[in-house]
N, C-alpha and C. Protein backbone atom coordinates (compact mmCIF):
# COMPACT_ATOMS: atom_id res chain seq x y z
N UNK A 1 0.92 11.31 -10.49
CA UNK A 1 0.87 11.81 -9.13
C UNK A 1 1.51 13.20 -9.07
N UNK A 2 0.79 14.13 -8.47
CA UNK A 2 1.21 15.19 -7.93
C UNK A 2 2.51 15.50 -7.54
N UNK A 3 3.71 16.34 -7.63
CA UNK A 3 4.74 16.31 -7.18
C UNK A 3 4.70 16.74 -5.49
N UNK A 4 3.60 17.27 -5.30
CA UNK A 4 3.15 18.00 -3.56
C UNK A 4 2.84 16.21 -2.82
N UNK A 5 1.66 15.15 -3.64
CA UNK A 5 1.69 13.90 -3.39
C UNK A 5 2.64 12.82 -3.28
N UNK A 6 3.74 13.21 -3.87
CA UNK A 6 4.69 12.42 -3.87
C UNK A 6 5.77 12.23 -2.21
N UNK A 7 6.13 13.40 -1.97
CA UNK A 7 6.06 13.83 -0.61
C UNK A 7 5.14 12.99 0.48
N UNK A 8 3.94 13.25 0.03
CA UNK A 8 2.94 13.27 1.39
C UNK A 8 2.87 11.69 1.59
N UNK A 9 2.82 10.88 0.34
CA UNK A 9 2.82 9.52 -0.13
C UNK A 9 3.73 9.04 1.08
N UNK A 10 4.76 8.72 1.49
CA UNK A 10 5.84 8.11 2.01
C UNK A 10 5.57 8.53 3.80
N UNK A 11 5.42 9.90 3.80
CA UNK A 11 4.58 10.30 5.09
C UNK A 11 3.64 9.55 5.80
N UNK A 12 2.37 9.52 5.04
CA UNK A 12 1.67 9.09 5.27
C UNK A 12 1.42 8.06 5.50
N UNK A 13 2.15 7.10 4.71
CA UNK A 13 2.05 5.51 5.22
C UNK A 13 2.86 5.54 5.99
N UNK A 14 4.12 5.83 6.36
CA UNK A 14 4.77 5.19 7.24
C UNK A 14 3.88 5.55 8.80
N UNK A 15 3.03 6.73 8.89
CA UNK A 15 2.83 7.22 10.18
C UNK A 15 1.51 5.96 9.99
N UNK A 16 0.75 5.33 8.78
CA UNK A 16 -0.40 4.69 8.89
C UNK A 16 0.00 3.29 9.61
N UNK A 17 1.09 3.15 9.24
CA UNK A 17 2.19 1.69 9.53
C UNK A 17 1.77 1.81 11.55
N UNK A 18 2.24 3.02 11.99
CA UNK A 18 2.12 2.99 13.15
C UNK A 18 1.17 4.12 14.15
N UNK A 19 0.22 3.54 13.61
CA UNK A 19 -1.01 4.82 13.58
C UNK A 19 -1.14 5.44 15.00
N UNK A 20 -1.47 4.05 15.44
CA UNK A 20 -1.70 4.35 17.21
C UNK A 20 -0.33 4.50 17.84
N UNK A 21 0.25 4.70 17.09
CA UNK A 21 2.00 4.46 18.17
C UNK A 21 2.32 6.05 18.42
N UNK A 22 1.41 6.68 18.69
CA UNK A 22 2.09 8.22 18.56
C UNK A 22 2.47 9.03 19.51
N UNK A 23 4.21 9.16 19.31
CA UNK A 23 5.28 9.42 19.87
C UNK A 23 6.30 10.57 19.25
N UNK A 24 7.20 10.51 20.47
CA UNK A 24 8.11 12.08 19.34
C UNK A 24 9.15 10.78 18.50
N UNK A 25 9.58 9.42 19.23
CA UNK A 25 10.49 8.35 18.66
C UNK A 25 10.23 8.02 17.09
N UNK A 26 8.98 7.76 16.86
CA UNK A 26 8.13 7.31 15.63
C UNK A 26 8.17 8.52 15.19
N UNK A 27 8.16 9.65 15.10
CA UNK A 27 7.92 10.85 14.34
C UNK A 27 9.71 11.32 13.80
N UNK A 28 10.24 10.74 14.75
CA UNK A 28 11.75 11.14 14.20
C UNK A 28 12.27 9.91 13.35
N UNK A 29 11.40 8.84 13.61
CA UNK A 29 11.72 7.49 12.73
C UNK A 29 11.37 7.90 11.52
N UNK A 30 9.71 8.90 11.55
CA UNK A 30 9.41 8.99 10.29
C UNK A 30 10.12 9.93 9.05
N UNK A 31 10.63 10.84 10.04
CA UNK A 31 12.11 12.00 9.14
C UNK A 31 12.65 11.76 8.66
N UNK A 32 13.76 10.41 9.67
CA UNK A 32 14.79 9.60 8.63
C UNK A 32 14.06 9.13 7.52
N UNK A 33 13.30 7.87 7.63
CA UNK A 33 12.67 6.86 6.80
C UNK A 33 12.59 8.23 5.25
N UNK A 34 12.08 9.16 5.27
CA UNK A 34 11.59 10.02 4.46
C UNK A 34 12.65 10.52 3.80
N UNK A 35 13.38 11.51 4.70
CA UNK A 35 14.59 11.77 4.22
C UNK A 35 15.93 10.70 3.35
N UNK A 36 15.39 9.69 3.87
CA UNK A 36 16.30 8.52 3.19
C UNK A 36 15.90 8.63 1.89
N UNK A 37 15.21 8.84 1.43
CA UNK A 37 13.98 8.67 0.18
C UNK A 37 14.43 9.61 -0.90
N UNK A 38 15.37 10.37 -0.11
CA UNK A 38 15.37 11.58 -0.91
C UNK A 38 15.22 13.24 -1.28
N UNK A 39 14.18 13.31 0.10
CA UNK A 39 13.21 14.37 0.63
C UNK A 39 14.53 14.77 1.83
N UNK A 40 14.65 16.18 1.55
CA UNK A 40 15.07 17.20 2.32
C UNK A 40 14.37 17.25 3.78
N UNK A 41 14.80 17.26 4.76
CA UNK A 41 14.45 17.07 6.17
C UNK A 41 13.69 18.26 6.86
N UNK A 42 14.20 19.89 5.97
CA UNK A 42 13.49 20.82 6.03
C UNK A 42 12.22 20.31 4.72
N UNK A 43 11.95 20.11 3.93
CA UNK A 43 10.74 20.03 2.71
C UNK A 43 10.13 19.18 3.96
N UNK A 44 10.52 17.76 4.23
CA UNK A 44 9.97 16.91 5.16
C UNK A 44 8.57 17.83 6.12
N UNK A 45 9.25 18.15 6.88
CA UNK A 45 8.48 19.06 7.84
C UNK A 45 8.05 20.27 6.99
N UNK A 46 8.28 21.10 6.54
CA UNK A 46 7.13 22.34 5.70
C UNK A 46 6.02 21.33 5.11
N UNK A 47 6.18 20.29 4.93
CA UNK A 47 4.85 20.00 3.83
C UNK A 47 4.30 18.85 5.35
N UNK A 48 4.78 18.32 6.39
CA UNK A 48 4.23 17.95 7.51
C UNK A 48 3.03 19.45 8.48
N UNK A 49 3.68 20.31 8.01
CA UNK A 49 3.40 21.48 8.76
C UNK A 49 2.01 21.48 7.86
N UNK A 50 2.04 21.80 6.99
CA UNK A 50 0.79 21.96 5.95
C UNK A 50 -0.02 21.12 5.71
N UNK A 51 0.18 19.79 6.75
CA UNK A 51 -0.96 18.61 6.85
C UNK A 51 -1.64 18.81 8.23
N UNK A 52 -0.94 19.10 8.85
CA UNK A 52 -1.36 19.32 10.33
C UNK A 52 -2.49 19.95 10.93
N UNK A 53 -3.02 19.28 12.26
CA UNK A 53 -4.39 19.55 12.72
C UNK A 53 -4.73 21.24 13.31
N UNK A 54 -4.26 22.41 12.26
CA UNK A 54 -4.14 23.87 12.27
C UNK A 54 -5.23 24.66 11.55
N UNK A 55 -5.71 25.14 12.36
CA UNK A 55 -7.26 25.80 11.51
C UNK A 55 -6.45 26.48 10.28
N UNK A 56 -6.93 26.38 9.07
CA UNK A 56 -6.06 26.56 7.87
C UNK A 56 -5.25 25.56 7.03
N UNK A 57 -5.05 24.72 7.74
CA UNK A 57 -4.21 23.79 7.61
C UNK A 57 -4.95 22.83 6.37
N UNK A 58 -4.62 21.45 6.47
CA UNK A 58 -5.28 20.53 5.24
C UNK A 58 -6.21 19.03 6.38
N UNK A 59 -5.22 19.20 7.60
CA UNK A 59 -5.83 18.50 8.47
C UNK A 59 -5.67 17.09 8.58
N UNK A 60 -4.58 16.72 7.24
CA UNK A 60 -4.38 15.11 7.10
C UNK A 60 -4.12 14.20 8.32
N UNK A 61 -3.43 15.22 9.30
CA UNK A 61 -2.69 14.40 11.00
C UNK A 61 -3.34 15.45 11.79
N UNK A 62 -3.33 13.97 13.10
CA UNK A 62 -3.88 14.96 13.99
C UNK A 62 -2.78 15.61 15.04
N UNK A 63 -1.89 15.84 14.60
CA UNK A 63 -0.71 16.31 15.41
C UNK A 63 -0.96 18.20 15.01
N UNK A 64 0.02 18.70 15.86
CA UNK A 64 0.15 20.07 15.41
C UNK A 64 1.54 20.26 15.67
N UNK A 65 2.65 20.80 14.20
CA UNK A 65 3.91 21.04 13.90
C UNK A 65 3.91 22.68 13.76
N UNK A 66 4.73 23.21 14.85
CA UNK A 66 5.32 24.53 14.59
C UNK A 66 6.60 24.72 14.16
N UNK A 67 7.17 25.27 13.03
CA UNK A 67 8.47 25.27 12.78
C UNK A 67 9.31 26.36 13.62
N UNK A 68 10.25 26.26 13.84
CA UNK A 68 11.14 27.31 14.57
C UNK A 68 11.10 28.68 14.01
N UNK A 69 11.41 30.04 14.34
CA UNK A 69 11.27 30.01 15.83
C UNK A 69 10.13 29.79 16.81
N UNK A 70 10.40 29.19 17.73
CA UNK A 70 9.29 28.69 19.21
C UNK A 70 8.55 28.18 18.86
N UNK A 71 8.89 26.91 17.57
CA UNK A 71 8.30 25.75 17.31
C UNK A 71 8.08 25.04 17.77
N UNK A 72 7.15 23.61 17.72
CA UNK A 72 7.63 22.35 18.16
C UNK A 72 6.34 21.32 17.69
N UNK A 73 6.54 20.07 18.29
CA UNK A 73 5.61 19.22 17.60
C UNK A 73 4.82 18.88 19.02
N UNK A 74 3.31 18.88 18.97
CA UNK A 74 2.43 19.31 19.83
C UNK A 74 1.77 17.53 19.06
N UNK A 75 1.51 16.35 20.31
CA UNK A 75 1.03 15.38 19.70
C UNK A 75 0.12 15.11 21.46
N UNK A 76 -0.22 16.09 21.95
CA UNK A 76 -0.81 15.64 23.45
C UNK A 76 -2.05 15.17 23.19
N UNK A 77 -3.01 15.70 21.99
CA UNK A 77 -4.33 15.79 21.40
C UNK A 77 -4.67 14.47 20.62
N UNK A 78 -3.70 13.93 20.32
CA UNK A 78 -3.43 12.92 19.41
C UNK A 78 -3.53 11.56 19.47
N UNK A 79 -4.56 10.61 19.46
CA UNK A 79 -4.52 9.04 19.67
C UNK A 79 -3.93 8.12 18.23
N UNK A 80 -3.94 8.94 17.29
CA UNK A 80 -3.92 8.39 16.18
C UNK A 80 -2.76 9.28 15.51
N UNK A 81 -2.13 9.00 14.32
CA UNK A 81 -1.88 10.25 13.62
C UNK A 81 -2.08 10.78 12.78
N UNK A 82 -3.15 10.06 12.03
CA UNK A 82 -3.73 10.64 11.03
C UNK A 82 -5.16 10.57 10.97
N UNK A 83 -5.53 11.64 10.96
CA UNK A 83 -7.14 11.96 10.76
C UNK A 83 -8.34 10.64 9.57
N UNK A 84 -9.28 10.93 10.01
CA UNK A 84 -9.54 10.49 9.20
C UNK A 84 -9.87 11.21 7.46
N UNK A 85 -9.54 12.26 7.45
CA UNK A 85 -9.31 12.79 6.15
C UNK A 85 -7.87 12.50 5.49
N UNK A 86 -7.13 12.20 6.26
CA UNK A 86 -5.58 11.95 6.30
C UNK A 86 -5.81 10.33 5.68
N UNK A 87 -6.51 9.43 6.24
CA UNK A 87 -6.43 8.27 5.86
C UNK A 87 -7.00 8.21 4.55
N UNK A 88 -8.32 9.24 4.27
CA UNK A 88 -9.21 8.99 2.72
C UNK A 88 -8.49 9.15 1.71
N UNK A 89 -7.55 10.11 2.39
CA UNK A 89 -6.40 11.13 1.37
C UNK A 89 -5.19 10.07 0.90
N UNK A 90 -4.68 8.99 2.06
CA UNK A 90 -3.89 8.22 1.33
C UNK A 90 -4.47 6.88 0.71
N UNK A 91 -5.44 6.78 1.02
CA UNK A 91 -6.06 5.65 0.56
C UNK A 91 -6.51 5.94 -1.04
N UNK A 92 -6.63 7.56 -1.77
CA UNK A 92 -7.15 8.19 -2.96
C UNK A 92 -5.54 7.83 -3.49
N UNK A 93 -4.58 8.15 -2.91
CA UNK A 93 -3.01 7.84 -3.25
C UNK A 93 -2.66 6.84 -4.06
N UNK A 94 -3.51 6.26 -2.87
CA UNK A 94 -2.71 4.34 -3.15
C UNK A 94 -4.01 3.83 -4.64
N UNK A 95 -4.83 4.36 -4.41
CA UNK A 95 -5.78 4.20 -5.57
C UNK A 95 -6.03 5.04 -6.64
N UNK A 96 -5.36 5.45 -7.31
CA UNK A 96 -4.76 6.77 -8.13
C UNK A 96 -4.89 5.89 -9.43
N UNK A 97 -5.03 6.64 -10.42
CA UNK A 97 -5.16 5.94 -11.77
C UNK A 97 -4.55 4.99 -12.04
N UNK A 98 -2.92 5.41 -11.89
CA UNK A 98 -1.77 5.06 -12.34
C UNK A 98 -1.54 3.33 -11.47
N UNK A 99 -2.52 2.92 -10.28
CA UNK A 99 -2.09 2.00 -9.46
C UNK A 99 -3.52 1.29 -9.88
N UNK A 100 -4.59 1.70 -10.59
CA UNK A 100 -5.57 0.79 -10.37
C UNK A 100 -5.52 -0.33 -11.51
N UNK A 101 -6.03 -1.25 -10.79
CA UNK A 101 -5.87 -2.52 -11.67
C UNK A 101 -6.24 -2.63 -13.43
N UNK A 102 -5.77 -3.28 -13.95
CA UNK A 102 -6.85 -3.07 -15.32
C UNK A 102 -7.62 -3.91 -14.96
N UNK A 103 -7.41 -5.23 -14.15
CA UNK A 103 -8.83 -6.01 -14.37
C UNK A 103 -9.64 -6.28 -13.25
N UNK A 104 -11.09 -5.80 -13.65
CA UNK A 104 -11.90 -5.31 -12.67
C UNK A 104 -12.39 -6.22 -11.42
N UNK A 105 -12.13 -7.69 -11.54
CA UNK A 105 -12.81 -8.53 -10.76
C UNK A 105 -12.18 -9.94 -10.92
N UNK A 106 -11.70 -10.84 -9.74
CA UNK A 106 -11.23 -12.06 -9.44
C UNK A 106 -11.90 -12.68 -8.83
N UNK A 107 -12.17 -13.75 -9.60
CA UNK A 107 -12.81 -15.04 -9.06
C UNK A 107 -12.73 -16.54 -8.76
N UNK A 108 -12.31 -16.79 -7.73
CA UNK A 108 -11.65 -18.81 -7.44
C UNK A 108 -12.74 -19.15 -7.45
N UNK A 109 -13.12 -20.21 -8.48
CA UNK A 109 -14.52 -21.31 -8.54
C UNK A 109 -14.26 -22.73 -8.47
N UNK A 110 -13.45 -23.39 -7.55
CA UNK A 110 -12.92 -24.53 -7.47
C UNK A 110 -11.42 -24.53 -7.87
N UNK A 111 -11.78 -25.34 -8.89
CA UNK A 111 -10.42 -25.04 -9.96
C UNK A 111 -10.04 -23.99 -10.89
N UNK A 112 -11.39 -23.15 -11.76
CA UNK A 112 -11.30 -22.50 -12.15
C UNK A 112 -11.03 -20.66 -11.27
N UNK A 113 -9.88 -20.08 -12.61
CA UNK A 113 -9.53 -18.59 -11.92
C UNK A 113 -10.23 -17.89 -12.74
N UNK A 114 -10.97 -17.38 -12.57
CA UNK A 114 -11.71 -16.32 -13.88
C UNK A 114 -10.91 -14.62 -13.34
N UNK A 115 -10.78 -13.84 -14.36
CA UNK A 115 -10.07 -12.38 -14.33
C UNK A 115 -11.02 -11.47 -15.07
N UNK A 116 -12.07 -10.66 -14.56
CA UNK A 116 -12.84 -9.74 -15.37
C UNK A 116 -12.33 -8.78 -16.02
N UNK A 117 -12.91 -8.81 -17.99
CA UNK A 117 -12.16 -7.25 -18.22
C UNK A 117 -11.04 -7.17 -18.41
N UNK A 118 -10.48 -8.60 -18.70
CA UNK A 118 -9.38 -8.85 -18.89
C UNK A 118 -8.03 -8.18 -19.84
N UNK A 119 -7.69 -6.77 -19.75
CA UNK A 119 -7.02 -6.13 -21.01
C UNK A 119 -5.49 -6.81 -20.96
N UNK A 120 -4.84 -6.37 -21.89
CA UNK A 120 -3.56 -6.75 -21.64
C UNK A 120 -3.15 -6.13 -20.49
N UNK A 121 -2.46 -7.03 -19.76
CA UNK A 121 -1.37 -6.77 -18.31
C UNK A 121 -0.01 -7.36 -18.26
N UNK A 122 0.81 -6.92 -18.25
CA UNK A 122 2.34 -7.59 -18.16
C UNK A 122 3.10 -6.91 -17.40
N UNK A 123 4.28 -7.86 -17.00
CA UNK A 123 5.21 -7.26 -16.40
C UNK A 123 6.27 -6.91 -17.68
N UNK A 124 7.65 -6.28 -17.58
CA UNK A 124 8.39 -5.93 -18.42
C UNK A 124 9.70 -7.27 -18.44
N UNK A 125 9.98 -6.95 -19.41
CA UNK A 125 11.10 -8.19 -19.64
C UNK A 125 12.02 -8.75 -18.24
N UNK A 126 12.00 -7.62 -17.36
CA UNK A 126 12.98 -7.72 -15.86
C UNK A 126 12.12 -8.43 -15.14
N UNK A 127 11.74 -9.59 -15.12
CA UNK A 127 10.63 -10.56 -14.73
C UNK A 127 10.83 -10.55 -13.14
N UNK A 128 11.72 -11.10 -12.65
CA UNK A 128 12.39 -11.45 -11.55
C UNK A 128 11.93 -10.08 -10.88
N UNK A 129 12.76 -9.31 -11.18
CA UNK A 129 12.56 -7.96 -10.03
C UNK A 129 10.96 -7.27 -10.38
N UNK A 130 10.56 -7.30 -11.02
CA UNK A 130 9.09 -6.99 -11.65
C UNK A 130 8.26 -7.70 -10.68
N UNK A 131 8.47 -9.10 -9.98
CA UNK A 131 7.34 -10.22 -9.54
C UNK A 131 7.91 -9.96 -7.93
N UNK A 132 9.30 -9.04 -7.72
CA UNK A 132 9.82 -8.80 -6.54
C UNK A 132 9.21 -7.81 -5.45
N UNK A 133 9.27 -6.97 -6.42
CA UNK A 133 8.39 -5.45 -6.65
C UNK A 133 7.20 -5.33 -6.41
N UNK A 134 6.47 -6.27 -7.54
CA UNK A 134 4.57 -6.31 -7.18
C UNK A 134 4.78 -7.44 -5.52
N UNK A 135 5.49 -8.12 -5.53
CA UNK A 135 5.22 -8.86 -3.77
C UNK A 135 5.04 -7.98 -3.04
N UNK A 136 6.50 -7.17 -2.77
CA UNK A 136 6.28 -6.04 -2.32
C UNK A 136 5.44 -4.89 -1.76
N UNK A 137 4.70 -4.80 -2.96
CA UNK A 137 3.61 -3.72 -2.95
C UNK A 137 2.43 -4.70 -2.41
N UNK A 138 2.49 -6.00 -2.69
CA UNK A 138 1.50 -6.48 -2.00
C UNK A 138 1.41 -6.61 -0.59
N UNK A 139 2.55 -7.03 0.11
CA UNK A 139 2.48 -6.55 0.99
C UNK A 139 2.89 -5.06 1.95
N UNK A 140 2.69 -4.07 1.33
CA UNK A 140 2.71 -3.06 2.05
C UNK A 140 1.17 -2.71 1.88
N UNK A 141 0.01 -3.31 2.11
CA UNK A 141 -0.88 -3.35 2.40
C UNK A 141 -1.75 -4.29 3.44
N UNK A 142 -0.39 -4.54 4.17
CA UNK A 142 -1.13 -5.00 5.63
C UNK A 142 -1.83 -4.53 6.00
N UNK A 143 -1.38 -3.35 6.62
CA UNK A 143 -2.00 -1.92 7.45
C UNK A 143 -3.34 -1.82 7.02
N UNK A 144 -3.56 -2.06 6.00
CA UNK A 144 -5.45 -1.75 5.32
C UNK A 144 -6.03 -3.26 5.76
N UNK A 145 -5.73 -4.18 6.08
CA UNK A 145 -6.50 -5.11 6.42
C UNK A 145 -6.36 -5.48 8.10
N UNK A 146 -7.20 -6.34 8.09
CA UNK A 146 -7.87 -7.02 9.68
C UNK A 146 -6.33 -7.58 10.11
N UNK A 147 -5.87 -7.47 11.33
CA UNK A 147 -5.10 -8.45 11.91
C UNK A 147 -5.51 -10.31 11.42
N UNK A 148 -6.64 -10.48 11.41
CA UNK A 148 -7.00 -12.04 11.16
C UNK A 148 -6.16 -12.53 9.67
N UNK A 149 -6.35 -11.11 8.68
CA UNK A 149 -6.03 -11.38 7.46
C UNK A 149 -4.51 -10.79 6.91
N UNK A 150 -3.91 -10.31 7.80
CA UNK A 150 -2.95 -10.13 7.94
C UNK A 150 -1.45 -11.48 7.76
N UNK A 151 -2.04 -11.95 8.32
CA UNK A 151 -1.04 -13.23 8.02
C UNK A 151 -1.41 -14.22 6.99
N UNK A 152 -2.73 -14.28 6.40
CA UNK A 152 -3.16 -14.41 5.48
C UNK A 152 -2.41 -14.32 3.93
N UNK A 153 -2.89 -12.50 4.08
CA UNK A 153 -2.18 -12.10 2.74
C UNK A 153 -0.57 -12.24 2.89
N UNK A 154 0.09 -12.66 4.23
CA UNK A 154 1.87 -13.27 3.58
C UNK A 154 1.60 -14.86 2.99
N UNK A 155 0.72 -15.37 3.16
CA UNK A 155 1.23 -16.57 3.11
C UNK A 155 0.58 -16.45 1.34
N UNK A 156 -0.47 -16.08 1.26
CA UNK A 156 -1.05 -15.47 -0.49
C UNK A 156 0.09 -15.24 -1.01
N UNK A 157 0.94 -14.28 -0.65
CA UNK A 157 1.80 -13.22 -1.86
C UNK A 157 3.06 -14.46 -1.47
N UNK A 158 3.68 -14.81 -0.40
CA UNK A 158 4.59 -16.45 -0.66
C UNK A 158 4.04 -17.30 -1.81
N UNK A 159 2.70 -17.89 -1.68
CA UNK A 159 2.27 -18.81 -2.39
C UNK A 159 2.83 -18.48 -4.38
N UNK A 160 2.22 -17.00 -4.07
CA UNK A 160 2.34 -16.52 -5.60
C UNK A 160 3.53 -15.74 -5.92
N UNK A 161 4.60 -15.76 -5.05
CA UNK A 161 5.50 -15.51 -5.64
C UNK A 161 6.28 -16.65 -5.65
N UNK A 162 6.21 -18.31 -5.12
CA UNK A 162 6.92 -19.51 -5.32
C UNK A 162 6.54 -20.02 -6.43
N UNK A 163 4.99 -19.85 -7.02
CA UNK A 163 4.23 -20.27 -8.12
C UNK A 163 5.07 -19.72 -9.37
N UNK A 164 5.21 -18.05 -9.51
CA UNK A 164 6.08 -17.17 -10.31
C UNK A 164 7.23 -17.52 -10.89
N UNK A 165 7.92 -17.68 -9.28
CA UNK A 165 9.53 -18.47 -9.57
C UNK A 165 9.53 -20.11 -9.73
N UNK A 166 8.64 -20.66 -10.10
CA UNK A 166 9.17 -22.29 -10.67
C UNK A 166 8.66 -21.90 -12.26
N UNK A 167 9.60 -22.90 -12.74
CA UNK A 167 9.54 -23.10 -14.19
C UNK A 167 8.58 -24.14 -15.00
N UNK A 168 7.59 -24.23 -13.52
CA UNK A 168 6.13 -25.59 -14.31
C UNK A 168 5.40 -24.46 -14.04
N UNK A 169 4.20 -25.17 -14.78
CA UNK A 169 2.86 -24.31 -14.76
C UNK A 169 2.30 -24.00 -13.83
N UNK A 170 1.68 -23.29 -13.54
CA UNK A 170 1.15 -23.25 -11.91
C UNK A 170 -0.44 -24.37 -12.08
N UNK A 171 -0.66 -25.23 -11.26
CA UNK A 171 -1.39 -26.58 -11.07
C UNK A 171 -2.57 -25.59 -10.91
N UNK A 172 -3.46 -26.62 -11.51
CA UNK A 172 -4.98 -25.97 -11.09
C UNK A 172 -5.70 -26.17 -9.66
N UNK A 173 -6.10 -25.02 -9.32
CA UNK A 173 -6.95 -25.50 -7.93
C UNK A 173 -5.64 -24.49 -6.71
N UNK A 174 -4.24 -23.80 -7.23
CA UNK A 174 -3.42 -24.03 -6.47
C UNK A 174 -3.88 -22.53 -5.53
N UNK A 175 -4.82 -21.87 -6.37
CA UNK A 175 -5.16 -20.57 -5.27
C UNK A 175 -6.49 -20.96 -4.84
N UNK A 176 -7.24 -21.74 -4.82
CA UNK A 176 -8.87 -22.33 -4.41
C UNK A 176 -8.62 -22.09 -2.90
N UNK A 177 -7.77 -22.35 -2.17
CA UNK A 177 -7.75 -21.90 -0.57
C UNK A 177 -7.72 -20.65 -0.35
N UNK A 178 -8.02 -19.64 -0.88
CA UNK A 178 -7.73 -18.52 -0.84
C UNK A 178 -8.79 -17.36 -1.30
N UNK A 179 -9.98 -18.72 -1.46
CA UNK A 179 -10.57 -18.07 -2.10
C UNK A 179 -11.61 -17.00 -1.29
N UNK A 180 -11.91 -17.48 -0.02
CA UNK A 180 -12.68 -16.66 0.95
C UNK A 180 -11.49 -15.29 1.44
N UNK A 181 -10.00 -15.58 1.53
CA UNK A 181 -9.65 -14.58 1.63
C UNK A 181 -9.72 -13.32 0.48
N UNK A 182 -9.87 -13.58 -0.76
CA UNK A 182 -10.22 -12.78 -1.78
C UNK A 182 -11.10 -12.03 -2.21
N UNK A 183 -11.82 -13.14 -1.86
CA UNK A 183 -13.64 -12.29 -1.86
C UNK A 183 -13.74 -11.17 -0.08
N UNK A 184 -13.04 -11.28 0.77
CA UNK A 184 -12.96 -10.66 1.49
C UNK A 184 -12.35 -9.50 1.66
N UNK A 185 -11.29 -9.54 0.88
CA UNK A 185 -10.09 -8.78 1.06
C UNK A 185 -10.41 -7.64 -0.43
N UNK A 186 -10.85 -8.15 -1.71
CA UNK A 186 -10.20 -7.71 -3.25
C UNK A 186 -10.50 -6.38 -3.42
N UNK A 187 -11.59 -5.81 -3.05
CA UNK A 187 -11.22 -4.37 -2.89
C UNK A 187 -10.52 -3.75 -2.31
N UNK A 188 -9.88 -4.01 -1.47
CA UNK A 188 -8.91 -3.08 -0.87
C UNK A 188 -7.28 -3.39 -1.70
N UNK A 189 -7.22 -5.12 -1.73
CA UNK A 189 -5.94 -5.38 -2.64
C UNK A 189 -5.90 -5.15 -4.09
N UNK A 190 -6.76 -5.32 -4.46
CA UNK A 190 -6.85 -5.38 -6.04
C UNK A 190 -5.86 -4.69 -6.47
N UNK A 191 -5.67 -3.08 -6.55
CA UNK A 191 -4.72 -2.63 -7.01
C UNK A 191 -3.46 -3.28 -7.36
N UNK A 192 -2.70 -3.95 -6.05
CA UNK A 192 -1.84 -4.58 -6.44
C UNK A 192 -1.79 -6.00 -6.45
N UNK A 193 -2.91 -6.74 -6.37
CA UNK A 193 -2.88 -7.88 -6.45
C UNK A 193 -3.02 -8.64 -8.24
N UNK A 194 -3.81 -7.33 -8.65
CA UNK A 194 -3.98 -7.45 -9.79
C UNK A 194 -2.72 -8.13 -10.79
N UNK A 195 -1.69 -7.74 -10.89
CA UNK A 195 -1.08 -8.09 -12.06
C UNK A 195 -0.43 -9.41 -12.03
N UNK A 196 -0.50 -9.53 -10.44
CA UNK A 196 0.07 -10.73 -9.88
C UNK A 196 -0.61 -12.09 -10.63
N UNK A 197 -2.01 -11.49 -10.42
CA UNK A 197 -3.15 -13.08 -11.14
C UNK A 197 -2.63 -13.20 -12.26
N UNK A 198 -2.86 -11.69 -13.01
CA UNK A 198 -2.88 -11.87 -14.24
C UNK A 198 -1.63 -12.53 -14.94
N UNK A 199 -0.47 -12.51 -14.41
CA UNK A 199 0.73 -13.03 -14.79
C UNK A 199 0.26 -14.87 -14.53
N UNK A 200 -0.24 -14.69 -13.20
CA UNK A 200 -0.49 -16.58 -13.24
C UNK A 200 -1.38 -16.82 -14.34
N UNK A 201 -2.54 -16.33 -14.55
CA UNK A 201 -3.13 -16.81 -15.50
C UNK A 201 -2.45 -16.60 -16.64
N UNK A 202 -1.82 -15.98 -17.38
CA UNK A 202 -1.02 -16.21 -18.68
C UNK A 202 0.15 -17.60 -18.10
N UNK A 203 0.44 -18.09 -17.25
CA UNK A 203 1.68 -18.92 -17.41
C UNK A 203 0.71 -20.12 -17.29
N UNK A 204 -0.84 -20.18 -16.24
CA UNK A 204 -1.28 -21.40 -16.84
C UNK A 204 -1.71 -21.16 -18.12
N UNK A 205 -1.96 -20.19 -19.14
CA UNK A 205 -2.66 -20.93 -20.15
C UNK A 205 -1.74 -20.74 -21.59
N UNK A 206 -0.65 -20.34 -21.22
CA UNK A 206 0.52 -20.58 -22.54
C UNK A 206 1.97 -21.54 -21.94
């Protein structure tokens, strides 16, 4: 990832988190949240400024940020806050080499889990925080799915992270309910749903 992306990364979702909520409250939520991260509060805003809905600009939000002097943040125009080039742009983010799955395709057939393309996938010896981490990332992909499936994918990433943490095999058949949410959902999760299977399927079959 880009060091200019790395920045925009943390931006961007948090304003996607609250897309329609757009306010000066949420925009100063989004400073801290950012700045917590690490990011300078001036960098914050210069590289907000350089996303912004400004002929010249990149156009990612539909806000318009003037920096001082006789600056200010102009969101009257604004139902959303990020454009829809803003959304393609983090959605290319979140799907970046470095995040895409190795294995290309998941399939629940009753009992059977099939994993397409199957290359090696592992987590690293830090198992625990490794299976903490990918939950995690699994769910910070609410925001990309339906409200219906929304509560869905918590009760998925619970299921498979209780499966993770017991010391029996995971039972066959134990993701088969899940299976219409998968086939519904797997392109958009895959990325991070991916390593998750793949870890179950190595603990059922060694």
């Amino acid at each position: 990832m880009k060091p200019s992306d790395k920045i925009k990364k943390p931006i961007l979702e948090f304003l996607m988190g609250k897309n329609n909520q757009v306010s000066s409250d949420v925009f100063r939520e989004m400073i801290s949240s950012v700045n917590s991260q690490g990011f300078s509060i001036d960098k914050v805003l210069k590289v907000i400024e350089q996303m912004d809905n400004v002929e010249g600009h990149e156009n990612l939000l539909q806000i318009e940020l003037q920096l001082p002097p006789g600056g200010g943040l102009n969101i009257s125009g604004a139902d959303e806050w990020l454009s829809m080039k803003g959304e393609d742009y983090l959605d290319n983010l979140n799907n970046s080499k470095e995040d895409k799955p190795v294995s290309q395709s998941f399939t629940v057939n009753g009992d059977n889990v099939s994993i397409g393309n199957n290359n090696r996938n592992s987590f690293s010896d830090d198992h625990s925080n490794n299976v903490a981490a990918q939950i995690d990332k699994l769910l910070s992909y609410k925001n990309k799915l339906d409200p219906a499936d929304q509560a869905t994918l918590e009760q998925f990433a619970e299921n498979v992270q209780r499966t993770l943490a017991s010391q029996e095999k995971p039972k066959q058949g134990a993701l088969s309910k899940f299976s219409d949410f998968l086939d519904k959902t797997w392109n958009t999760i895959s990325p991070v749903a991916t390593p998750l299977l793949v870890e179950l399927a190595k603990r059922a079959l060694f």
